[in-house]
N, C-alpha and C. Protein backbone atom coordinates (compact mmCIF):
# COMPACT_ATOMS: atom_id res chain seq x y z
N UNK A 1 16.39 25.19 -25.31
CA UNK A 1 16.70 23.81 -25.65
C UNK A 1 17.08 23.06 -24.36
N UNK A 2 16.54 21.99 -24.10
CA UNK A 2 16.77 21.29 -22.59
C UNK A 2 18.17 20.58 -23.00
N UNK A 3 18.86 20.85 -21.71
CA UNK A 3 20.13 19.85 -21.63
C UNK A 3 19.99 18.40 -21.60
N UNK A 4 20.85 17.60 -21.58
CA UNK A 4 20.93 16.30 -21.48
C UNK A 4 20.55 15.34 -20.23
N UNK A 5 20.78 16.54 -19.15
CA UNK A 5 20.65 15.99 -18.33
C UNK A 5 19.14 15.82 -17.61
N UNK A 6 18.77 17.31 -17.97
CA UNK A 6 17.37 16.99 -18.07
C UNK A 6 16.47 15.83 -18.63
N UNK A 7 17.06 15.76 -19.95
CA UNK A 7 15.95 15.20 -20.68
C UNK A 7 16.20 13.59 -20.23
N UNK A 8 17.45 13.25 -19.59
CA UNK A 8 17.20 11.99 -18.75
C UNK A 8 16.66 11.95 -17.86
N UNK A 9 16.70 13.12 -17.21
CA UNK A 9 15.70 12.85 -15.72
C UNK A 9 14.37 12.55 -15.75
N UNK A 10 13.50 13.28 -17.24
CA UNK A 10 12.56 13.32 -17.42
C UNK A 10 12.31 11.69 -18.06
N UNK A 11 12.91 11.05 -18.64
CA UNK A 11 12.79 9.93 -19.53
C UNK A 11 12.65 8.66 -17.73
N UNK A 12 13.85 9.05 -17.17
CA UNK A 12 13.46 8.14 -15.19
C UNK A 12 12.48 7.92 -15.10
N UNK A 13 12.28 9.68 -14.85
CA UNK A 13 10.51 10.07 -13.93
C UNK A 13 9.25 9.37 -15.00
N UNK A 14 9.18 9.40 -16.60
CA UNK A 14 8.52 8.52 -17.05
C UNK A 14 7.81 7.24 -16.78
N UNK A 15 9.29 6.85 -17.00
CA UNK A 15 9.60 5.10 -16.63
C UNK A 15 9.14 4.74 -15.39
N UNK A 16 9.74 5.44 -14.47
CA UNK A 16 9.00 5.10 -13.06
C UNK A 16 7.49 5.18 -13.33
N UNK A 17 6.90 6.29 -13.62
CA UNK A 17 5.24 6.87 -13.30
C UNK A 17 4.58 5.82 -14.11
N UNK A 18 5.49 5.14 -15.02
CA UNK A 18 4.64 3.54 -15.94
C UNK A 18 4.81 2.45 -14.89
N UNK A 19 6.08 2.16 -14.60
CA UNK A 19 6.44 0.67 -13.62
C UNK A 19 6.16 1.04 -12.26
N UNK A 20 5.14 2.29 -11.68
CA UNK A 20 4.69 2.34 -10.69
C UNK A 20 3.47 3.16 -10.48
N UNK A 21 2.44 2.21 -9.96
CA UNK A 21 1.33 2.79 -10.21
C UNK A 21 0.54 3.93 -8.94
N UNK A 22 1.32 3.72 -8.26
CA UNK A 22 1.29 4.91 -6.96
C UNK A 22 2.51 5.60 -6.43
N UNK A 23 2.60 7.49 -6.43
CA UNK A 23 3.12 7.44 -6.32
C UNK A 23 2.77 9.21 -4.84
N UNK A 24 3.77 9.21 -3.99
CA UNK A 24 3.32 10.55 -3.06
C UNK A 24 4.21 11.38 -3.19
N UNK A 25 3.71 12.46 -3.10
CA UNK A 25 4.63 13.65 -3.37
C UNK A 25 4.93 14.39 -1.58
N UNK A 26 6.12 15.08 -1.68
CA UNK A 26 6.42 15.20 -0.04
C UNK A 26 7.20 16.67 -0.38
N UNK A 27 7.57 17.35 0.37
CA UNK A 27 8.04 18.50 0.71
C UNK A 27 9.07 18.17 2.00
N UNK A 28 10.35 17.84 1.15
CA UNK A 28 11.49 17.67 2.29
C UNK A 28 12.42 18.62 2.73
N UNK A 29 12.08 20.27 2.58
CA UNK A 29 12.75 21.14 3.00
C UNK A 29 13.09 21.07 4.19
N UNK A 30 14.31 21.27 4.51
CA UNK A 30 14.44 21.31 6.31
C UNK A 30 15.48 19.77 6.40
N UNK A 31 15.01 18.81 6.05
CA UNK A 31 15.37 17.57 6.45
C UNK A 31 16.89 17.78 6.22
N UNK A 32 17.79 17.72 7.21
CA UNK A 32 19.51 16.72 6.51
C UNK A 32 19.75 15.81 5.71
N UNK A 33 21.35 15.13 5.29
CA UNK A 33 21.12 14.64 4.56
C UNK A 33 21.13 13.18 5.34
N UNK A 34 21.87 13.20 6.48
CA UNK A 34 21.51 11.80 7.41
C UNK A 34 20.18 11.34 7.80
N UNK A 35 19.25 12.58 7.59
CA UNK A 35 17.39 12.10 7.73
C UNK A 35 17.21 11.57 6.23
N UNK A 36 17.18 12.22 5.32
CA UNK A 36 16.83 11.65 4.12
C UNK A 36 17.52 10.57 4.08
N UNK A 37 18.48 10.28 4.41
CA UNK A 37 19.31 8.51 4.51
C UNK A 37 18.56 8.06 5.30
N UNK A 38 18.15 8.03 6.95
CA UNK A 38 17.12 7.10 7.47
C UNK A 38 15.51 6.72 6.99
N UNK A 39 15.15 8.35 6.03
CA UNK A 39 14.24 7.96 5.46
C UNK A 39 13.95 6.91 4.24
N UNK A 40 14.89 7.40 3.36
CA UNK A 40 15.14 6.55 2.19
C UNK A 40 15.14 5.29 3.05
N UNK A 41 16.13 4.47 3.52
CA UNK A 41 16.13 3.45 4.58
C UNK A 41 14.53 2.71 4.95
N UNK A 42 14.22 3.49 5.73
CA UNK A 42 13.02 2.92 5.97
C UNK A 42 12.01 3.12 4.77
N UNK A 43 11.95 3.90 3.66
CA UNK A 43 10.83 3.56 3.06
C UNK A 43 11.44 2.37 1.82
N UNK A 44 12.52 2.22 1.77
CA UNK A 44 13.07 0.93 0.89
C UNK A 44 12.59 -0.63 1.50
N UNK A 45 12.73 -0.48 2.73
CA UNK A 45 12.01 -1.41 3.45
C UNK A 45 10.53 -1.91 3.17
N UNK A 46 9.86 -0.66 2.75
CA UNK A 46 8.57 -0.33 2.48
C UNK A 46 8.10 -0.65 1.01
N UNK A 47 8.98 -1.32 0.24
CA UNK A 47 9.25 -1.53 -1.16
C UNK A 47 8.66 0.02 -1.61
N UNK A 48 9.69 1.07 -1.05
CA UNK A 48 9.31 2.27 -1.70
C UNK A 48 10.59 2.82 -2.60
N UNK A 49 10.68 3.65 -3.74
CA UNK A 49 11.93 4.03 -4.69
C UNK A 49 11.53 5.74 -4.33
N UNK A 50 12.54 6.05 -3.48
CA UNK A 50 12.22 7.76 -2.95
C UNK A 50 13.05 8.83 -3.93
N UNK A 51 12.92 9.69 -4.81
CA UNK A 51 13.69 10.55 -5.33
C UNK A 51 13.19 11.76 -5.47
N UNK A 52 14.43 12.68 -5.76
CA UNK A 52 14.36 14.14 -4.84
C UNK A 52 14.10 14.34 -7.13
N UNK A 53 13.14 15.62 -7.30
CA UNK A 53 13.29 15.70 -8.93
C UNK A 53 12.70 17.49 -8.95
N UNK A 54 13.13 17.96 -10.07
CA UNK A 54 12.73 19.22 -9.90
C UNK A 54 10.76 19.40 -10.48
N UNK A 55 10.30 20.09 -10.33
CA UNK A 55 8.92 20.44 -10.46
C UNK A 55 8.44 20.02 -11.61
N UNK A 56 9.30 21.25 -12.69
CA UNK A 56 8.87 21.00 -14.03
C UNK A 56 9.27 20.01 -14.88
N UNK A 57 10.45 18.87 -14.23
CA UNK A 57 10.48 17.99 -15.03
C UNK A 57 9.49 16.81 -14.74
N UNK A 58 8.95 16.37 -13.36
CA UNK A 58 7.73 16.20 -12.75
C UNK A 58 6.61 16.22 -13.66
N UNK A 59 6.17 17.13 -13.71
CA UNK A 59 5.27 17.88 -14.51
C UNK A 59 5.38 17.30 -16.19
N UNK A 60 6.28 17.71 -16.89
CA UNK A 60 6.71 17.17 -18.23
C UNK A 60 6.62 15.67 -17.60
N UNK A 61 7.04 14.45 -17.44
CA UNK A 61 7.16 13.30 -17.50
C UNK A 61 5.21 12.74 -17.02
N UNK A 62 4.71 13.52 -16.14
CA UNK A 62 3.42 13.16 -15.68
C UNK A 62 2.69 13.48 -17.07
N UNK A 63 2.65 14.66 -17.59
CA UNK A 63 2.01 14.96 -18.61
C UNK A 63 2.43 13.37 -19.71
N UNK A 64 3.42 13.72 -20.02
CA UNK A 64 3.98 12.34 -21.19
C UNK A 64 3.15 10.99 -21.01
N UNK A 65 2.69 10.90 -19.52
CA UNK A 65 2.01 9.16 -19.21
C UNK A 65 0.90 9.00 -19.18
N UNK A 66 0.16 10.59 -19.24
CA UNK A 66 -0.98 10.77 -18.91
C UNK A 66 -1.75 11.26 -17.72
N UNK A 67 -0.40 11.52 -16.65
CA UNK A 67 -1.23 11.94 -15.38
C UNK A 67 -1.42 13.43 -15.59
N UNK A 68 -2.80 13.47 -14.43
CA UNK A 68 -3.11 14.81 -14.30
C UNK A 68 -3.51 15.01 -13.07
N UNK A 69 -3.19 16.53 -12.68
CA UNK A 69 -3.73 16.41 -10.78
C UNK A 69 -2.72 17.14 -10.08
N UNK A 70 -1.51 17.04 -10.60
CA UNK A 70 -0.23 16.78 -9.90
C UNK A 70 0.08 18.25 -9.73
N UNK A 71 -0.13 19.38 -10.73
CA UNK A 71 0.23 20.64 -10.64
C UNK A 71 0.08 21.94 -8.84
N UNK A 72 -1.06 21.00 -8.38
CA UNK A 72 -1.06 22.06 -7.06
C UNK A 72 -0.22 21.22 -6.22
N UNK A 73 0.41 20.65 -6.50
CA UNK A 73 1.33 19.88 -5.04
C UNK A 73 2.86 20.38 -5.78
N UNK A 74 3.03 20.37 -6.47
CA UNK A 74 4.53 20.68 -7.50
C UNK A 74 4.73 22.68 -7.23
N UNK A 75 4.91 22.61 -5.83
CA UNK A 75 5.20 23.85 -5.48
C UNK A 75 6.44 23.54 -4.30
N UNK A 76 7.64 24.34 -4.60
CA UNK A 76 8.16 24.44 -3.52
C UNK A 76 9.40 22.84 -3.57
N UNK A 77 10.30 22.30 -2.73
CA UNK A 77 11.33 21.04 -3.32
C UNK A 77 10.11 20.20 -3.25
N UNK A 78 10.53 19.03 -4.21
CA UNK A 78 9.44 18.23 -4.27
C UNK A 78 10.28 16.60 -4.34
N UNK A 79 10.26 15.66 -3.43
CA UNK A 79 10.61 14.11 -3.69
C UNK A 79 9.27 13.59 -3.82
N UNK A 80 9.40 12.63 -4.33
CA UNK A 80 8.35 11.60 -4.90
C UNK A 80 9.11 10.00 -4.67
N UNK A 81 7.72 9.92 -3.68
CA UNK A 81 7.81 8.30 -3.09
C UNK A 81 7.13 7.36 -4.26
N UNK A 82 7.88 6.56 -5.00
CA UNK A 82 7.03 5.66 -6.12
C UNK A 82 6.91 4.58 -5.34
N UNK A 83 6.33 3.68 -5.35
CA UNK A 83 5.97 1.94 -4.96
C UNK A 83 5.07 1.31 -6.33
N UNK A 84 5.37 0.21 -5.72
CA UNK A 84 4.48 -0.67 -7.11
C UNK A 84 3.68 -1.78 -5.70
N UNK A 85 4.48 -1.70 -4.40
CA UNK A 85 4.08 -2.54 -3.73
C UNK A 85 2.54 -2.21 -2.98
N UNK A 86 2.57 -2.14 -1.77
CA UNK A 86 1.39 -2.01 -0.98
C UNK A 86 1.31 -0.80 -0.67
N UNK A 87 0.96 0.25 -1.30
CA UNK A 87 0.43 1.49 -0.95
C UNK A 87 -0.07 2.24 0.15
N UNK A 88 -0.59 0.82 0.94
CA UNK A 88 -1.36 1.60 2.21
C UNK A 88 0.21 1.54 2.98
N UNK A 89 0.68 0.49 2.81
CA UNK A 89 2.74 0.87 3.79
C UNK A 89 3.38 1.74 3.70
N UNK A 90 3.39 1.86 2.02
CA UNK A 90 3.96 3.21 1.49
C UNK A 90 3.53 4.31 2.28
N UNK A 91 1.90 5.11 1.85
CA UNK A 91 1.74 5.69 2.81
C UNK A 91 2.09 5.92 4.58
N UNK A 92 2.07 4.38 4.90
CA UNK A 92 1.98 4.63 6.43
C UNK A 92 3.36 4.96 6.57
N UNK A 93 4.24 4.82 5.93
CA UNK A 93 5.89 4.44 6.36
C UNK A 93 5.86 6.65 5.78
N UNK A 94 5.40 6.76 5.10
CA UNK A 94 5.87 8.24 4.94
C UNK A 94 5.11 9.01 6.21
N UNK A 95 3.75 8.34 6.58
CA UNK A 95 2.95 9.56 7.43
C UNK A 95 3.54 9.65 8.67
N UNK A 96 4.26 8.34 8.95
CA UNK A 96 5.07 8.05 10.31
C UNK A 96 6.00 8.47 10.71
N UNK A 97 6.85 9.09 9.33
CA UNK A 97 8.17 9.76 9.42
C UNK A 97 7.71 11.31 9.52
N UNK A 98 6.68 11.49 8.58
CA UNK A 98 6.44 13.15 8.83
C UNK A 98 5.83 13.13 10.22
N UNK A 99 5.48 12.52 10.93
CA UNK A 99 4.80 12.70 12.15
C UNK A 99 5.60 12.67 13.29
N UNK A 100 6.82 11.75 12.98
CA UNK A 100 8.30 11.63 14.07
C UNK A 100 9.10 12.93 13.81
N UNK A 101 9.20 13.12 12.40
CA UNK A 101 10.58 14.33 12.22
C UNK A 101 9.99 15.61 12.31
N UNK A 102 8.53 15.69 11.95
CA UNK A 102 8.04 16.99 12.07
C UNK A 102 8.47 18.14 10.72
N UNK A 103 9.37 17.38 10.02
CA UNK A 103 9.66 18.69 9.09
C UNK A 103 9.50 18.04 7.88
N UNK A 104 9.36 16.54 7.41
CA UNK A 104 8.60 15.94 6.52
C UNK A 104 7.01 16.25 5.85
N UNK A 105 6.41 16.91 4.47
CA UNK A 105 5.26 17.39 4.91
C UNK A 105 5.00 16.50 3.35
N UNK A 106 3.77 15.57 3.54
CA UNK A 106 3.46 15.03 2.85
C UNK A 106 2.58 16.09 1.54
N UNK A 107 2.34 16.21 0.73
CA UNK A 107 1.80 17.11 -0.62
C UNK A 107 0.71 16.34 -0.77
N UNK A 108 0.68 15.16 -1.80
CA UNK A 108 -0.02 14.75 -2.04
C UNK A 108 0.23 13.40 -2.85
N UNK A 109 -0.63 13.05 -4.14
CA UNK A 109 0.26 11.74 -4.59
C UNK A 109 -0.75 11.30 -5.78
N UNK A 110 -0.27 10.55 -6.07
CA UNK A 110 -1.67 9.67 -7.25
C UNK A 110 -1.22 8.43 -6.67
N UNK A 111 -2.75 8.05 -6.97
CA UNK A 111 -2.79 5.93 -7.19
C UNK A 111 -4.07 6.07 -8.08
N UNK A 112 -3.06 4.84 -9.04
CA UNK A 112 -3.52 4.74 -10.51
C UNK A 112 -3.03 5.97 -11.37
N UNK A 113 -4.53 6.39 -11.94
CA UNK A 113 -4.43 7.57 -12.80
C UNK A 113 -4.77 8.77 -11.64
N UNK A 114 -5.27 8.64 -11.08
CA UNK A 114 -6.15 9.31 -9.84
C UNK A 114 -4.98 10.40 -8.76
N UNK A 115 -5.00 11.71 -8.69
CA UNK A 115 -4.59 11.99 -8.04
C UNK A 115 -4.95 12.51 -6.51
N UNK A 116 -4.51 12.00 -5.71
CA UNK A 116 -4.90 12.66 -4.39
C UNK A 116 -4.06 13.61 -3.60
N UNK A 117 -5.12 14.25 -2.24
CA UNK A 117 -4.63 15.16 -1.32
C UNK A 117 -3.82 14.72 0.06
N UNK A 118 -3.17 15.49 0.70
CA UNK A 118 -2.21 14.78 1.49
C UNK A 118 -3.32 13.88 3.16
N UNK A 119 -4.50 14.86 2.66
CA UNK A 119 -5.14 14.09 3.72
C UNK A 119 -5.93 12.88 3.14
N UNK A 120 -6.11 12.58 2.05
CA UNK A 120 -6.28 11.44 1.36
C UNK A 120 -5.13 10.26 1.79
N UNK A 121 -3.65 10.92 1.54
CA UNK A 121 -2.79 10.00 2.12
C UNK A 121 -3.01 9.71 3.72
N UNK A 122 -3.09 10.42 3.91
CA UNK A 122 -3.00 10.28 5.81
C UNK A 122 -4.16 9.37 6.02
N UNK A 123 -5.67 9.42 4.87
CA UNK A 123 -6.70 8.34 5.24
C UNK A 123 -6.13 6.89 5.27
N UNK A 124 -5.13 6.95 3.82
CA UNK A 124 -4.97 5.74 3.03
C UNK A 124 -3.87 5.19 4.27
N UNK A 125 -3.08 6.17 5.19
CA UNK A 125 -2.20 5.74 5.88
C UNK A 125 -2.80 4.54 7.26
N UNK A 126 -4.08 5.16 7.49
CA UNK A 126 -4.62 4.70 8.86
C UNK A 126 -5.60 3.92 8.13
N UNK A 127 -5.92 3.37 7.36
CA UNK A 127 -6.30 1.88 6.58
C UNK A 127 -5.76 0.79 7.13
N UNK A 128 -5.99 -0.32 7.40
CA UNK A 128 -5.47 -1.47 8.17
C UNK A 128 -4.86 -2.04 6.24
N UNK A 129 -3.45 -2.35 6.82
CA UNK A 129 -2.69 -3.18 5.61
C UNK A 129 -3.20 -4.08 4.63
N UNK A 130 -2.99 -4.62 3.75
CA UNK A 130 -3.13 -5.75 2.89
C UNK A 130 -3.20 -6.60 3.77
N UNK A 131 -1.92 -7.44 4.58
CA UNK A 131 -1.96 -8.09 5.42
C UNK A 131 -2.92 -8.64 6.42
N UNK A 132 -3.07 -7.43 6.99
CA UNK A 132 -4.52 -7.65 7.86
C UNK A 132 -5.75 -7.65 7.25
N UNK A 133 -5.82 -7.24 6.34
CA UNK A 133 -7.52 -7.31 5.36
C UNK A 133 -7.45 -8.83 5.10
N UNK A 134 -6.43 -8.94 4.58
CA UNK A 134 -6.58 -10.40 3.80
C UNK A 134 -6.69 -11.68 5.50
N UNK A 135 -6.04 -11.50 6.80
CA UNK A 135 -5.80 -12.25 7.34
C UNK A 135 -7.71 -12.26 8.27
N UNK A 136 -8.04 -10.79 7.66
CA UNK A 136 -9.77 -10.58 8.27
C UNK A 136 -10.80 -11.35 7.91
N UNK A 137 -9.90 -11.36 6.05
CA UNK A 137 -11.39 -11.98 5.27
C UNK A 137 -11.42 -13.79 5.85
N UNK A 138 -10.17 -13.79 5.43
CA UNK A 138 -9.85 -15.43 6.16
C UNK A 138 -10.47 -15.85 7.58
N UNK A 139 -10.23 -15.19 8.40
CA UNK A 139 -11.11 -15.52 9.71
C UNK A 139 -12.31 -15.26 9.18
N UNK A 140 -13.02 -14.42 8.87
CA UNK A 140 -14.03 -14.19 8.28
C UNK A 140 -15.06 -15.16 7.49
N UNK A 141 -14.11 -15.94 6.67
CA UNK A 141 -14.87 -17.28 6.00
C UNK A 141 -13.96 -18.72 6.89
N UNK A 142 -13.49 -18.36 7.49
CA UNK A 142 -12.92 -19.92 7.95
C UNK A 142 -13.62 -20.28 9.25
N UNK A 143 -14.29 -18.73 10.30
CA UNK A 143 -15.29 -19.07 11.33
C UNK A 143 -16.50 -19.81 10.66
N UNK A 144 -16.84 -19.40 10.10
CA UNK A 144 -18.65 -20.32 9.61
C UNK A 144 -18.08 -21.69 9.15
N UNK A 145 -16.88 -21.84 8.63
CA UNK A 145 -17.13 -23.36 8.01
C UNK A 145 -16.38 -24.00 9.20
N UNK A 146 -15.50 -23.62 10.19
CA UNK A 146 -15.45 -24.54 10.90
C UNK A 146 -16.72 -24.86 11.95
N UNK A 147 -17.40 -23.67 11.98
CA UNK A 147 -18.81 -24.29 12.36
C UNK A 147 -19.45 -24.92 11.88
N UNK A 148 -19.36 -24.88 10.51
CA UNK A 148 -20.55 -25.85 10.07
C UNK A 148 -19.97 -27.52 9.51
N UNK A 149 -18.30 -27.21 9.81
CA UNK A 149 -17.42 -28.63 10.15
C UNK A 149 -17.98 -29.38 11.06
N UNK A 150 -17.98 -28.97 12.87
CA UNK A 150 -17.98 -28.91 13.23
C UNK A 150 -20.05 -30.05 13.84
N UNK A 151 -20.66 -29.04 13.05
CA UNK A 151 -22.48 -29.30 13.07
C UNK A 151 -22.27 -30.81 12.45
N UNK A 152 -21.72 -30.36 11.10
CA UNK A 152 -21.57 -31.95 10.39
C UNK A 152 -20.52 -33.08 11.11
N UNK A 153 -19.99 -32.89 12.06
CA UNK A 153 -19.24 -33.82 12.05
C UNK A 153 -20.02 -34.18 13.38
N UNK A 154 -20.95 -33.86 14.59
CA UNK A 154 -21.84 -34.05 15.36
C UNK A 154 -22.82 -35.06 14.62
N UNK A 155 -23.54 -34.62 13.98
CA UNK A 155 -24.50 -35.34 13.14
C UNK A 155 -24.32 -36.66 12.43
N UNK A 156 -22.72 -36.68 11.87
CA UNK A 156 -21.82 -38.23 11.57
C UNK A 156 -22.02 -38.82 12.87
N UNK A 157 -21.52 -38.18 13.89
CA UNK A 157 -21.34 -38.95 15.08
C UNK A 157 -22.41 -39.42 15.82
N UNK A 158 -23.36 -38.96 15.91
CA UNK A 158 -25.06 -39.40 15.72
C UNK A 158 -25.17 -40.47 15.37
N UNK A 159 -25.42 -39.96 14.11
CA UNK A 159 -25.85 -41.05 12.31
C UNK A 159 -24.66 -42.57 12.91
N UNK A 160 -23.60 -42.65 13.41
CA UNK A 160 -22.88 -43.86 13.82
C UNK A 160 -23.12 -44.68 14.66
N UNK A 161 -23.58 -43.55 15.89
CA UNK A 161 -24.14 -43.97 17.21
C UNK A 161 -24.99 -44.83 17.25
N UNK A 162 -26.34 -44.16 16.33
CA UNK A 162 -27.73 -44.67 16.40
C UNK A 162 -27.55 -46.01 15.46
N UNK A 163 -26.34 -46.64 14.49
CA UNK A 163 -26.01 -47.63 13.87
C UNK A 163 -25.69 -48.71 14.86
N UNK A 164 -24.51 -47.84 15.67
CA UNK A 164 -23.73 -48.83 16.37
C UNK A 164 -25.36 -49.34 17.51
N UNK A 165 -25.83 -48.48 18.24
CA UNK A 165 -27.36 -49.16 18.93
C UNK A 165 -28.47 -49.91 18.73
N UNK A 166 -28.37 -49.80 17.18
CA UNK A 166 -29.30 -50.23 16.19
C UNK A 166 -28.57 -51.83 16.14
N UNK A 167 -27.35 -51.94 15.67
CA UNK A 167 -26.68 -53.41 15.52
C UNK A 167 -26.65 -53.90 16.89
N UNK A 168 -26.65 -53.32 18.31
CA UNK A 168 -26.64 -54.24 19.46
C UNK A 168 -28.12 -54.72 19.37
N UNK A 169 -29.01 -53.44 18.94
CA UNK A 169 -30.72 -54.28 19.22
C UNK A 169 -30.75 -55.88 18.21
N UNK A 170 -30.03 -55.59 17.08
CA UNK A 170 -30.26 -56.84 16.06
C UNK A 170 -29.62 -58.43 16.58
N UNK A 171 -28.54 -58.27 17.30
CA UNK A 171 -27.64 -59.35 17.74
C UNK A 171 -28.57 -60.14 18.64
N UNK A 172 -28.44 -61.49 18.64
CA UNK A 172 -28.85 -62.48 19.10
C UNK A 172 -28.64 -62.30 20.37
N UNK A 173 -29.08 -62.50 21.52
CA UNK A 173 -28.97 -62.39 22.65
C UNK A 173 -28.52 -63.59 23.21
């Protein structure tokens, strides 16, 4: 019969795996508890919610939402980075810390229903941001039309010219 305390942890881990649709799994053996404070730290920054949970309640709450995938990474301590925000940060803000502290080891993770491998994360990590995609597409469509601002507003200036030359030929001399 599960204790109480369980069966809240499991009802969290639920709730979260609904109000967040990506989430990475990490292997923080080794770390202190002043690293897991700078980490937590910086991935809150990251609009990330970091918690340390045991395997099988993991497991029970993923099953309950519908995920699947998750069983070969649920070996060994397991925290789980949730975000609802920008995923590719999320990622980068975890691959950056396992890559500084060295004893951070990313597992793996889902986004969406979809679960992935830790080198899936590490792809999703070296992805250029939301930020910059969106600031790409924008240059992207704002070069051609200020060129073709630019064509048209030559061609006004023409089309005026050849008016304004046209009205000196008409004037009475």
């Amino acid at each position: 019969m599960p204790n109480a305390r369980n069966v809240k942890a499991v009802a969290e881990l639920e709730e979260r795996f609904r109000r967040h649709p990506t989430a990475f799994l990490t292997d923080y053996r080794g770390l202190t508890v002043s690293d897991l404070a700078t980490l937590r730290r910086r991935l809150r920054e990251a609009g990330v919610d970091y918690r340390v949970a045991k395997n099988t309640l993991i497991q029970i709450a993923a099953k309950r939402v519908g995920l699947t995938g998750l069983e070969p990474y649920l070996t060994g301590p397991t925290a789980i980075a949730f975000t609802a925000a920008d995923e590719i940060e999320a990622a980068r803000a975890l691959s950056e810390y396992a890559r500084v502290s060295r004893i951070l080891t990313l597992k793996g993770g889902i986004i969406g229903r979809r679960a992935i491998s830790s080198e899936e994360v590490s792809e999703l990590a070296a992805l250029p941001g939301r930020a910059q995609v969106q600031a790409n597409l924008v240059g992207a469509v704002q070069g051609p039309m200020a060129s073709l601002a630019g064509v048209l507003t030559n061609v006004l200036s023409g089309i005026v010219y050849a008016l304004e030359q046209r009205e000196k030929q008409l004037q009475p001399a």
